[in-house]
N, C-alpha and C. Protein backbone atom coordinates (compact mmCIF):
# COMPACT_ATOMS: atom_id res chain seq x y z
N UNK A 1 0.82 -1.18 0.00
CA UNK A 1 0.00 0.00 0.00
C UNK A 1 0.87 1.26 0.00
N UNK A 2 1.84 1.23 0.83
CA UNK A 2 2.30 2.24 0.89
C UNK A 2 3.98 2.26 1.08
N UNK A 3 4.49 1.24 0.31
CA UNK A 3 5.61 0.69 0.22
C UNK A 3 7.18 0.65 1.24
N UNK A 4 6.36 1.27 2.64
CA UNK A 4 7.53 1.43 3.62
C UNK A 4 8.76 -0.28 3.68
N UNK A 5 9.99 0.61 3.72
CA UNK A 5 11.11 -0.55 4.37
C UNK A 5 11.06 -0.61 5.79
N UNK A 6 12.31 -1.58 5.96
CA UNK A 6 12.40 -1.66 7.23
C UNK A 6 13.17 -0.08 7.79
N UNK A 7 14.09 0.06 6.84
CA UNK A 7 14.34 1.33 7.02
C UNK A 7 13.80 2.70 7.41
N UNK A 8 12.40 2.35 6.71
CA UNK A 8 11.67 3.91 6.59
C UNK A 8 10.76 3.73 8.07
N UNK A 9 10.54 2.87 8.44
CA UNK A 9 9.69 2.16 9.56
C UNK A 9 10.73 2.86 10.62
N UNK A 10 11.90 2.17 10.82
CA UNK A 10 12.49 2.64 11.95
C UNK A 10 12.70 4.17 12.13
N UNK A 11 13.07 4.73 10.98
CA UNK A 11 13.24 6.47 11.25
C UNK A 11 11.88 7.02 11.59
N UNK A 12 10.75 6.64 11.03
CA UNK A 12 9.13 6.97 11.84
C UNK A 12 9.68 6.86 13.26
N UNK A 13 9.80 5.84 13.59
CA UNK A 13 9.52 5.31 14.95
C UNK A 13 10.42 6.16 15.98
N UNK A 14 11.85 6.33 15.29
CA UNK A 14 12.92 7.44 15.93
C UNK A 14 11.88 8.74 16.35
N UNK A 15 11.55 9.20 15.52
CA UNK A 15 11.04 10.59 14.95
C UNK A 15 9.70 10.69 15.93
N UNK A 16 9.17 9.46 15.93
CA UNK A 16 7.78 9.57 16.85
C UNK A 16 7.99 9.43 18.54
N UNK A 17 8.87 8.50 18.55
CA UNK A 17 9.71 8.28 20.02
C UNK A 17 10.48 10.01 20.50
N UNK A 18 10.90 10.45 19.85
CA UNK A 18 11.28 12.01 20.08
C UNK A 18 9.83 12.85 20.31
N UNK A 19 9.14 13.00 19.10
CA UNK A 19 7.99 13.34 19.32
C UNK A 19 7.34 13.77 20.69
N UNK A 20 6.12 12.40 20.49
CA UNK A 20 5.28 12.11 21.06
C UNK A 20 6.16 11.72 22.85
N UNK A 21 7.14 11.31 22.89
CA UNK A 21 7.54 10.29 24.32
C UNK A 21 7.29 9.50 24.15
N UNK A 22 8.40 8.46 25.25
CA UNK A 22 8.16 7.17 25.37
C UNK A 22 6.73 7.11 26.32
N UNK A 23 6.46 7.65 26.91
CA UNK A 23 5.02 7.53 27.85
C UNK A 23 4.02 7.38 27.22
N UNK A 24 3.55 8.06 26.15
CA UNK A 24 2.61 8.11 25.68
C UNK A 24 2.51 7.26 23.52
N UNK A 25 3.48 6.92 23.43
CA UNK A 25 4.02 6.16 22.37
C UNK A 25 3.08 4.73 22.47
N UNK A 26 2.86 3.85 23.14
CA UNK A 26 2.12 2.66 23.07
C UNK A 26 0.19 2.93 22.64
N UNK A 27 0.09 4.31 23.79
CA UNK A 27 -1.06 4.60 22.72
C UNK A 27 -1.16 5.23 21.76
N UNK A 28 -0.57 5.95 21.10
CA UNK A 28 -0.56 6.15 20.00
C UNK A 28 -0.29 5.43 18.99
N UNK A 29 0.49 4.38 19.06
CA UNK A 29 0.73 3.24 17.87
C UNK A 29 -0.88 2.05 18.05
N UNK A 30 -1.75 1.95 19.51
CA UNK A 30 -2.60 1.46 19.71
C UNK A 30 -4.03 2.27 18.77
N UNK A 31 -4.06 3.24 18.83
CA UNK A 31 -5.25 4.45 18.03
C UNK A 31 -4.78 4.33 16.91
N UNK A 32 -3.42 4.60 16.43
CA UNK A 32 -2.99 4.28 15.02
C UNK A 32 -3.27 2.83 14.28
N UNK A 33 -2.94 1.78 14.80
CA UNK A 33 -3.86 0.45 14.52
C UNK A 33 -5.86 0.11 14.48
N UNK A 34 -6.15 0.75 15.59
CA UNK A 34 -7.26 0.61 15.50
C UNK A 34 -7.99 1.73 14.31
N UNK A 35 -7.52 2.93 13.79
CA UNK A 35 -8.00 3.58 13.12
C UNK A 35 -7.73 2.82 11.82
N UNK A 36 -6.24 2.36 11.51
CA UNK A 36 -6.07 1.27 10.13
C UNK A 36 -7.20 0.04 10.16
N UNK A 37 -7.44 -0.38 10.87
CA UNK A 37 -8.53 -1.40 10.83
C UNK A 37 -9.76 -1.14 10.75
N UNK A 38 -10.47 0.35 11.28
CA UNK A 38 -11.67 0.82 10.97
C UNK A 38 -11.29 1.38 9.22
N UNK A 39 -10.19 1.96 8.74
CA UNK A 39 -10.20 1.97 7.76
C UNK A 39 -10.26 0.42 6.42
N UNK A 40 -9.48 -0.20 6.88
CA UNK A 40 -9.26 -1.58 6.22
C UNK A 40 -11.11 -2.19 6.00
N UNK A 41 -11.43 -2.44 6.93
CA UNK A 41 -13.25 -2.67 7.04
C UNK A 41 -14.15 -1.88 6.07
N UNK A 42 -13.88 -0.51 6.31
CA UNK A 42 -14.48 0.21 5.53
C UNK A 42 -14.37 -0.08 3.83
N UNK A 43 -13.16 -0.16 3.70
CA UNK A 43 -12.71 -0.31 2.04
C UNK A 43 -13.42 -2.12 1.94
N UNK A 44 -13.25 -2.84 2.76
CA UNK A 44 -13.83 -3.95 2.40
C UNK A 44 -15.97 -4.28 2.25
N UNK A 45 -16.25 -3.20 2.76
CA UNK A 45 -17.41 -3.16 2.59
C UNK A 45 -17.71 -2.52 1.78
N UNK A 46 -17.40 -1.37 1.34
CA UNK A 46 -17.04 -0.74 -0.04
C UNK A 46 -17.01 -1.69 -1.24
N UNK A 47 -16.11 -2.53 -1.24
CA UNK A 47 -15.67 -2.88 -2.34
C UNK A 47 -17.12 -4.34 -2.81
N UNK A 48 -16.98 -4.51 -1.37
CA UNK A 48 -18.34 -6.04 -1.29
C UNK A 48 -19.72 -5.49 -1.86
N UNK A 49 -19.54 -3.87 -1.31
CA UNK A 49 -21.25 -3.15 -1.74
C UNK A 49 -21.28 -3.17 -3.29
N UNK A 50 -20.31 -2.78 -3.62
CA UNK A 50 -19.93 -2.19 -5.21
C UNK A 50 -20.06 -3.85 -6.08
N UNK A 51 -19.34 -5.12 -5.56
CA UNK A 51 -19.67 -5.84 -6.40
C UNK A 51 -21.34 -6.50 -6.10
N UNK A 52 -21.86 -6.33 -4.90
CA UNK A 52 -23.40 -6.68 -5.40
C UNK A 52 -24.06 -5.47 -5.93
N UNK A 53 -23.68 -4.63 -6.04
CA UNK A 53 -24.49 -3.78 -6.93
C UNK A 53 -23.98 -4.17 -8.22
N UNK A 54 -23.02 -4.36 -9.11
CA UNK A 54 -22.67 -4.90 -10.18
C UNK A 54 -23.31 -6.47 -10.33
N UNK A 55 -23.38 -7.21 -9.26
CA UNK A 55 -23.68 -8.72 -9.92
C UNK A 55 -25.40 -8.59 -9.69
N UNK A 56 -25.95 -7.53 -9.19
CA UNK A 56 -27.31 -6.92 -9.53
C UNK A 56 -27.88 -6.28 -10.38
N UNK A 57 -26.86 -5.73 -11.35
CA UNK A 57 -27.01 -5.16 -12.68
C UNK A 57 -26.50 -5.77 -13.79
N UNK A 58 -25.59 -6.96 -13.78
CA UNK A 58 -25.68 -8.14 -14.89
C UNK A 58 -24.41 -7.08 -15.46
N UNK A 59 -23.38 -6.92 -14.67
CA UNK A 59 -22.12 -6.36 -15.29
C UNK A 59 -21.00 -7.88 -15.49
N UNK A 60 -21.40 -8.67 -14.57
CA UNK A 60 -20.28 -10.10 -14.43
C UNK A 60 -21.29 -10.64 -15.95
N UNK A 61 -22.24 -10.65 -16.29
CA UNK A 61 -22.89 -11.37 -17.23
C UNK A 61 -22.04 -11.12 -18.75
N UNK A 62 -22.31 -9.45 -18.76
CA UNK A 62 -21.65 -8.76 -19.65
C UNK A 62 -20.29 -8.94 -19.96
N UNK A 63 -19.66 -8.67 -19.03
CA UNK A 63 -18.24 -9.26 -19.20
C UNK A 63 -17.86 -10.26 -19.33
N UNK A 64 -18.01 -11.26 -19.02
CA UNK A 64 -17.87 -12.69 -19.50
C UNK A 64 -18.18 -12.79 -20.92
N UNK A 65 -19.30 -11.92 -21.35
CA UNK A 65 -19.50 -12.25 -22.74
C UNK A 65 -18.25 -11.51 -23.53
N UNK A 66 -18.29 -10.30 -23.12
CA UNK A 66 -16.73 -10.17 -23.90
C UNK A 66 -16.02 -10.75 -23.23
N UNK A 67 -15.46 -11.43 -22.73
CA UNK A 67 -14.01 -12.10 -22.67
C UNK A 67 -14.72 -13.12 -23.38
N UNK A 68 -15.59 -13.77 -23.45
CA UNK A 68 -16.01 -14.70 -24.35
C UNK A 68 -15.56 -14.69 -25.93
N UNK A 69 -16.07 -13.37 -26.55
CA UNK A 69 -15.92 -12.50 -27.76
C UNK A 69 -14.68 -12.45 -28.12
N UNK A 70 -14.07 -11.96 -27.54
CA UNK A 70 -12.54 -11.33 -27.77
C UNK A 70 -11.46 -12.49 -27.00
N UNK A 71 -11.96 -13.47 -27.19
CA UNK A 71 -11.14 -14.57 -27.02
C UNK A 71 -10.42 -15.22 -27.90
N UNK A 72 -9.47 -15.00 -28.16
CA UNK A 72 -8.34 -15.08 -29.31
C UNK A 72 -8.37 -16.98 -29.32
N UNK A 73 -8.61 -17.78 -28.70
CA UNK A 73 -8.38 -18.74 -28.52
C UNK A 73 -9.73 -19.24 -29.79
N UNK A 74 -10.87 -18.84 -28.90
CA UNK A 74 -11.82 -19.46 -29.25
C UNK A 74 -11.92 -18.59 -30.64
N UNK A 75 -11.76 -17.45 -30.98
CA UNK A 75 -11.85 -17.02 -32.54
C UNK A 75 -11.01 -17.78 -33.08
N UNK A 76 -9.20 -18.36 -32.75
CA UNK A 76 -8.81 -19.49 -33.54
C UNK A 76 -9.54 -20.43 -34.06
N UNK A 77 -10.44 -21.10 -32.75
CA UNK A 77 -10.73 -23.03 -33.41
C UNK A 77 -11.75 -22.07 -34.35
N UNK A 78 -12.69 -21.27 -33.81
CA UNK A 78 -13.95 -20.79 -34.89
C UNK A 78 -13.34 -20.98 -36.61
N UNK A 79 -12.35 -20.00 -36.53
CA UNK A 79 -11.66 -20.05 -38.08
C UNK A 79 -11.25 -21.27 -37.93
N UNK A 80 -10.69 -22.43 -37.50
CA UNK A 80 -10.56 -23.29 -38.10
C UNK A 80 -11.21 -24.67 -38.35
N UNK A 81 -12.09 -24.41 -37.59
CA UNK A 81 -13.52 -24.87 -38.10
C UNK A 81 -13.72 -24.48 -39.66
N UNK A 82 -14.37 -23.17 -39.67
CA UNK A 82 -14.69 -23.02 -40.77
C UNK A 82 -13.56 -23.10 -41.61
N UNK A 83 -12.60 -23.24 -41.86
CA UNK A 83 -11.45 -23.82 -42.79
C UNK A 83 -11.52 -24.95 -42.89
N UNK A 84 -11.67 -25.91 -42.59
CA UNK A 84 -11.97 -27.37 -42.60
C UNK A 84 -13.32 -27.79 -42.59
N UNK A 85 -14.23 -26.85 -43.28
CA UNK A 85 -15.43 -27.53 -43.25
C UNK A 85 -15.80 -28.08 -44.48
N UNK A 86 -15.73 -29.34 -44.89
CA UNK A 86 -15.80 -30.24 -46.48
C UNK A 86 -17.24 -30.60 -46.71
N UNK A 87 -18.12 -30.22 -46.20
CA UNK A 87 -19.42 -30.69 -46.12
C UNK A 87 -19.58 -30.38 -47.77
N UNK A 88 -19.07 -28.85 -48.18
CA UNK A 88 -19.33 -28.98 -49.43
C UNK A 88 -18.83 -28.96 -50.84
N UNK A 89 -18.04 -29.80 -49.89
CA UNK A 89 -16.34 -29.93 -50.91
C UNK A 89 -16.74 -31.05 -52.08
N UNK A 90 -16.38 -30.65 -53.03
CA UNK A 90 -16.65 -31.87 -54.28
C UNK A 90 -15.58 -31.65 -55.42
N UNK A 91 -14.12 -32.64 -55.17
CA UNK A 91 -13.56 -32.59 -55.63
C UNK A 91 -13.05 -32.50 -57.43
N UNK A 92 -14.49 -33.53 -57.42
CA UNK A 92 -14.64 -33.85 -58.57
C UNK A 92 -15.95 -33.62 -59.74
N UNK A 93 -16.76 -32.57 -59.22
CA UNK A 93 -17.86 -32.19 -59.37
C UNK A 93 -17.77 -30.51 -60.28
N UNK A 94 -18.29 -29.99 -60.36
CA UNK A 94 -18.41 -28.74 -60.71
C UNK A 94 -18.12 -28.12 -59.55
N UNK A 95 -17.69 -27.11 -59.30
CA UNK A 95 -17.44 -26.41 -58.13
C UNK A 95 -18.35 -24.85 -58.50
N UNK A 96 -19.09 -24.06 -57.45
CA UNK A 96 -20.12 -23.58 -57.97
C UNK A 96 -19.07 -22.24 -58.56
N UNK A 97 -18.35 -21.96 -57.52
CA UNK A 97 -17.01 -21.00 -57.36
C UNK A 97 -16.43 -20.77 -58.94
N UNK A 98 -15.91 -21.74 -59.20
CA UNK A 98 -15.29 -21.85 -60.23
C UNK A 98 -16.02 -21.48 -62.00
N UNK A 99 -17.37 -21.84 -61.93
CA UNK A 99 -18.40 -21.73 -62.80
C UNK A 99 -18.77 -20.53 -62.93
N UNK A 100 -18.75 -19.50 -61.77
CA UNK A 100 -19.28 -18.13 -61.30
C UNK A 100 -17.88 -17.69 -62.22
N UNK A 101 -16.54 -18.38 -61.69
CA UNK A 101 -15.63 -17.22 -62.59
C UNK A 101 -15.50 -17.42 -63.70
N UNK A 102 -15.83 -18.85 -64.00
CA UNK A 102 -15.99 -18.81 -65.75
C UNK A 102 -16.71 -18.23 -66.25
N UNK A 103 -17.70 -17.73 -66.05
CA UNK A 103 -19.18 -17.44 -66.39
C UNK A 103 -18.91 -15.91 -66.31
N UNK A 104 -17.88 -15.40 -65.64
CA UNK A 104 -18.07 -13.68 -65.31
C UNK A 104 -16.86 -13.22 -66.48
N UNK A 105 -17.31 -12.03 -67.04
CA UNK A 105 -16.74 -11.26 -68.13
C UNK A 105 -15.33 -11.11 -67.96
N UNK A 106 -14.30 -11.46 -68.68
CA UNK A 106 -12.37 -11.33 -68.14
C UNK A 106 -12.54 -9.97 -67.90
N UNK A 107 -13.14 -8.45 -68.78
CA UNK A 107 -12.73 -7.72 -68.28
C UNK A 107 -13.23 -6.97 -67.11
N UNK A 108 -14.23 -7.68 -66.34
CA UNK A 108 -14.33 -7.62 -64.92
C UNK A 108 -13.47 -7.87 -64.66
N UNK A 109 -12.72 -8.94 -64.46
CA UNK A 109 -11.70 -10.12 -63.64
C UNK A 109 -10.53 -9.42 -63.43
N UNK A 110 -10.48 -8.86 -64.77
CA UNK A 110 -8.76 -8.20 -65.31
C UNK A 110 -8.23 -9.42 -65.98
N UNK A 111 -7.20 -8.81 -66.92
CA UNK A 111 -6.46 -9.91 -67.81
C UNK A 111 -5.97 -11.15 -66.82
N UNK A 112 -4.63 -10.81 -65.92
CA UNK A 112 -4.34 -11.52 -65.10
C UNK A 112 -5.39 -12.68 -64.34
N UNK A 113 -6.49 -12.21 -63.94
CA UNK A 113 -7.46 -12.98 -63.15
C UNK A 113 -8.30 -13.95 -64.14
N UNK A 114 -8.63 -13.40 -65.85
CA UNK A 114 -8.99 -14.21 -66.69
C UNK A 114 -7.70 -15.25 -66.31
N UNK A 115 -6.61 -15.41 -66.98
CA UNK A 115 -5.67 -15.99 -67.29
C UNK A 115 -5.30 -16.90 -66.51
N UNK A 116 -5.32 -16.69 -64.87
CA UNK A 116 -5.46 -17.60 -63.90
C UNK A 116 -6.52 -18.88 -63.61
N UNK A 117 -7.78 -17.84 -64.35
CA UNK A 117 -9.34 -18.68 -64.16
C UNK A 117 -9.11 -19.63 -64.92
N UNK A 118 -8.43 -19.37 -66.33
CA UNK A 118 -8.51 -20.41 -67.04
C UNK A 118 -7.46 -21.62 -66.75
N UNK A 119 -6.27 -21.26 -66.13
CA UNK A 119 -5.34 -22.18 -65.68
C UNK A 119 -6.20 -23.28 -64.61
N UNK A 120 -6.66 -22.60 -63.99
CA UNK A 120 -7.28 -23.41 -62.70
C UNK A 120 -8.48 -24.51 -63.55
N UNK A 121 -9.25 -24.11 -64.50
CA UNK A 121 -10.11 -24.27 -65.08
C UNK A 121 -9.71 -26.06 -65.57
N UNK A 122 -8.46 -25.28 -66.20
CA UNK A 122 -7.98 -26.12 -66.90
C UNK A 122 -7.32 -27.83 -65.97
N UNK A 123 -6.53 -26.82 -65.09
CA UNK A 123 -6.09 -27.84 -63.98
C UNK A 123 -7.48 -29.04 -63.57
N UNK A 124 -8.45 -28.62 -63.14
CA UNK A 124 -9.53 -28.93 -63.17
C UNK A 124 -10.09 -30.35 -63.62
N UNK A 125 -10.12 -29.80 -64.72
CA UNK A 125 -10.61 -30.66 -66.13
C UNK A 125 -9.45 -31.91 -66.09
N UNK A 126 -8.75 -31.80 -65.85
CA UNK A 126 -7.09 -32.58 -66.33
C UNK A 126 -7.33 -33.34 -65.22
N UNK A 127 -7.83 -33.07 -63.84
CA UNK A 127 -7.87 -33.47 -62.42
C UNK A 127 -9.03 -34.82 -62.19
N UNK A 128 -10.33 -34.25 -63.40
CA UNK A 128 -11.58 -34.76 -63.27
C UNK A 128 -11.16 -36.01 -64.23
N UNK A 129 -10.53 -35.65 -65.05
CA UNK A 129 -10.41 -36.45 -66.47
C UNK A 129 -9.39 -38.31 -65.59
N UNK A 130 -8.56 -37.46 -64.89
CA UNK A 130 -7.76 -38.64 -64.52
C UNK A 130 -7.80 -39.26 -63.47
N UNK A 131 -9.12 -38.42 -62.61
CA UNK A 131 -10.25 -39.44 -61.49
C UNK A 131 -10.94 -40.24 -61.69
N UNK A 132 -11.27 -40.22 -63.46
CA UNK A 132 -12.19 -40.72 -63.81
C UNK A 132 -12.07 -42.18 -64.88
N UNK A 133 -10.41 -41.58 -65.27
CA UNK A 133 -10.26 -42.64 -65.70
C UNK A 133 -9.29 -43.82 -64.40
N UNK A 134 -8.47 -43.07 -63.96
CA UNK A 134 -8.05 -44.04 -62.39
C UNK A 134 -9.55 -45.08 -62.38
N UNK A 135 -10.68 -44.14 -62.01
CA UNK A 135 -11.94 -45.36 -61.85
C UNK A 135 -12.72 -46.15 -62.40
N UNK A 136 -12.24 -46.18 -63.40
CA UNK A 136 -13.28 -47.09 -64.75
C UNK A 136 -11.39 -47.74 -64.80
N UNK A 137 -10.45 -47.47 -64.49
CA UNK A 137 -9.60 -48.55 -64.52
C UNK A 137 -9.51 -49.54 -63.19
N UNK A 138 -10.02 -48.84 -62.44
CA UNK A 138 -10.15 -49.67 -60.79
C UNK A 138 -11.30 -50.66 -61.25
N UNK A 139 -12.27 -50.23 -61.67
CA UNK A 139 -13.53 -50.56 -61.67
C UNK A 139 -13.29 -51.99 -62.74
N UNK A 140 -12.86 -52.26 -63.96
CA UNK A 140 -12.30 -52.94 -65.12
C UNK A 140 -11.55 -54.22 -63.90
N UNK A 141 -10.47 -53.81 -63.09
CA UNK A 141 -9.53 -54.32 -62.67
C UNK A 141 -10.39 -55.55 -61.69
N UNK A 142 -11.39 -54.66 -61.03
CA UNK A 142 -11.97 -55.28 -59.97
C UNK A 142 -13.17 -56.72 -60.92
N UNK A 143 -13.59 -56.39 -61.88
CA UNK A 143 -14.16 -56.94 -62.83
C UNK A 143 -13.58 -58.48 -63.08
N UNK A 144 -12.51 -58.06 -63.75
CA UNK A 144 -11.75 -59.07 -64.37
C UNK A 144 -11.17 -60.01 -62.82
N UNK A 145 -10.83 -59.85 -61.36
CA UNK A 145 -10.85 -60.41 -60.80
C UNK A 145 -12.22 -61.38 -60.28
N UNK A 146 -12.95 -60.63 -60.54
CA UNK A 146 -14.10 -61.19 -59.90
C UNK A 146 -14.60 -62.32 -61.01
N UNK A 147 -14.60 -62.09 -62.14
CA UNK A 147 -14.50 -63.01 -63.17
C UNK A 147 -13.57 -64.07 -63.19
N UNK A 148 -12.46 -64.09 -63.02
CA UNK A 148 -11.30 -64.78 -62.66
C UNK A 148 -11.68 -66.14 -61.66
N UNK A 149 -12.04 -65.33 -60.42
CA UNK A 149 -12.41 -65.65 -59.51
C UNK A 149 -13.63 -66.79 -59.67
N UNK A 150 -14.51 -66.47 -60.37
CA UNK A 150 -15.99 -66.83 -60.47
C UNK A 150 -15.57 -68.21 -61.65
N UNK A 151 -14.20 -67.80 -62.45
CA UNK A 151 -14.76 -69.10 -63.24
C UNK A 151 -13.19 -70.35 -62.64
N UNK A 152 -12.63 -70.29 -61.66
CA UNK A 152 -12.15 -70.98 -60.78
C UNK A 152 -13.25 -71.95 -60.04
N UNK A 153 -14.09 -71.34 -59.40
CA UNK A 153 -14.87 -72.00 -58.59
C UNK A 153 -15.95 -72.52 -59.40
N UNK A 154 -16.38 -72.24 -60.85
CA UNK A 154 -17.23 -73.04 -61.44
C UNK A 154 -16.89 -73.79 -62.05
N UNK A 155 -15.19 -74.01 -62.44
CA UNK A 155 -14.67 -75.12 -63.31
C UNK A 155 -14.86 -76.45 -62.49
N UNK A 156 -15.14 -77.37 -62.92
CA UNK A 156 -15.05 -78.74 -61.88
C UNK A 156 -13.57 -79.15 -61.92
N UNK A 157 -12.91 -79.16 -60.87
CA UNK A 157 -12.00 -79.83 -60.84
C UNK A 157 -11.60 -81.47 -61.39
N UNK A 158 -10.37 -81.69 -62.27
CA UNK A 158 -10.16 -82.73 -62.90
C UNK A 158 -9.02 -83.96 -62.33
N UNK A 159 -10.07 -85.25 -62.07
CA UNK A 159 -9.61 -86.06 -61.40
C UNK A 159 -8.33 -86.16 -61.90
N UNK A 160 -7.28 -86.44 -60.42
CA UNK A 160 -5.73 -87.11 -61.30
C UNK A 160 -5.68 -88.01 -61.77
N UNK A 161 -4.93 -87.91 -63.14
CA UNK A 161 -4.47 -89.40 -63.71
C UNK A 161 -3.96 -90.31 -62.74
N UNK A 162 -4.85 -91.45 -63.29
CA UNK A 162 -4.09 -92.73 -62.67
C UNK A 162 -3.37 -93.40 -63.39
N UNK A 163 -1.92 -93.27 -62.87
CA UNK A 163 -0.81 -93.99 -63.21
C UNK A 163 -0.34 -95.31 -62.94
N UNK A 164 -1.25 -95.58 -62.35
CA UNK A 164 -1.07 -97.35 -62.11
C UNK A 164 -2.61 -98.24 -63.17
N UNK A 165 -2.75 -98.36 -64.09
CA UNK A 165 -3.13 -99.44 -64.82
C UNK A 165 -3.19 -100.58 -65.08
N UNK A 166 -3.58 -101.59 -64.70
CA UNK A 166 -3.31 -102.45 -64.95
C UNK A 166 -3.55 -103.39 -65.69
């Protein structure tokens, strides 16, 4: 509170011992305590009045909601939530995004932004083309095993020659 040393304590005490006398020195450090403690009380009822009048007016409510708000933590996961949200991700589909910039005039876009649209466009197409054939070659592959497969178990197996005749 009031940042005295041990130092600054003892020169009071010199200074008050000159003062006041040793005779009358015990009560005065006795009135000096009891007045710090009627003060100390006071500030504590103070401070107790002040927060039920605040948790009576919905100031702890309020605040919590901003620290809620302005919570750097929780605005992280938020964004990264929404960065990772694939619900309407379609890799291989039309993308609506992409259609909007094909579809919009280059010299809206600017040259540069045409020129990009069409790279991506293109990337695209090249992306869809070789998903598609990867799967009609998976698909072929899986075929021909299963066929494989199917005419193993319908061949009848052929008794061994018998090599003893007689």
């Amino acid at each position: 509170m009031l940042d005295l040393g041990w130092s600054e304590l003892l020169v009071i005490g010199v200074v008050a011992l000159i003062v006041v006398g040793p005779k009358d020195l015990p009560v005065m450090f006795r009135t000096l305590g009891k007045f710090t403690a009627r003060l100390r009380a006071m500030a504590r009822d103070f401070t107790r009045a002040m927060e039920d009048a605040a948790d009576q007016a919905g100031v702890k409510d309020v605040a919590k909601d901003l620290r809620n708000v302005t919570n750097p933590k929780a605005m992280g996961v938020d964004a990264l939530k929404k960065a990772t949200n694939f619900d309407d991700f379609d890799p291989f589909g039309e993308d609506d995004e992409v259609a909007d910039e094909a579809s919009a005039t280059p010299a809206a876009r600017g040259p540069q932004t045409a020129k990009m649209t069409e790279e991506r466009a293109e990337a695209a197409r090249k992306i869809r083309e070789s998903a598609a054939a990867r799967a009609t070659a998976r698909m072929e592959a899986e075929a021909a095993a299963k066929a494989a497969a199917s005419e193993e178990t319908a061949a009848p197996a052929e008794p061994p020659a018998d090599t003893n005749k007689a």
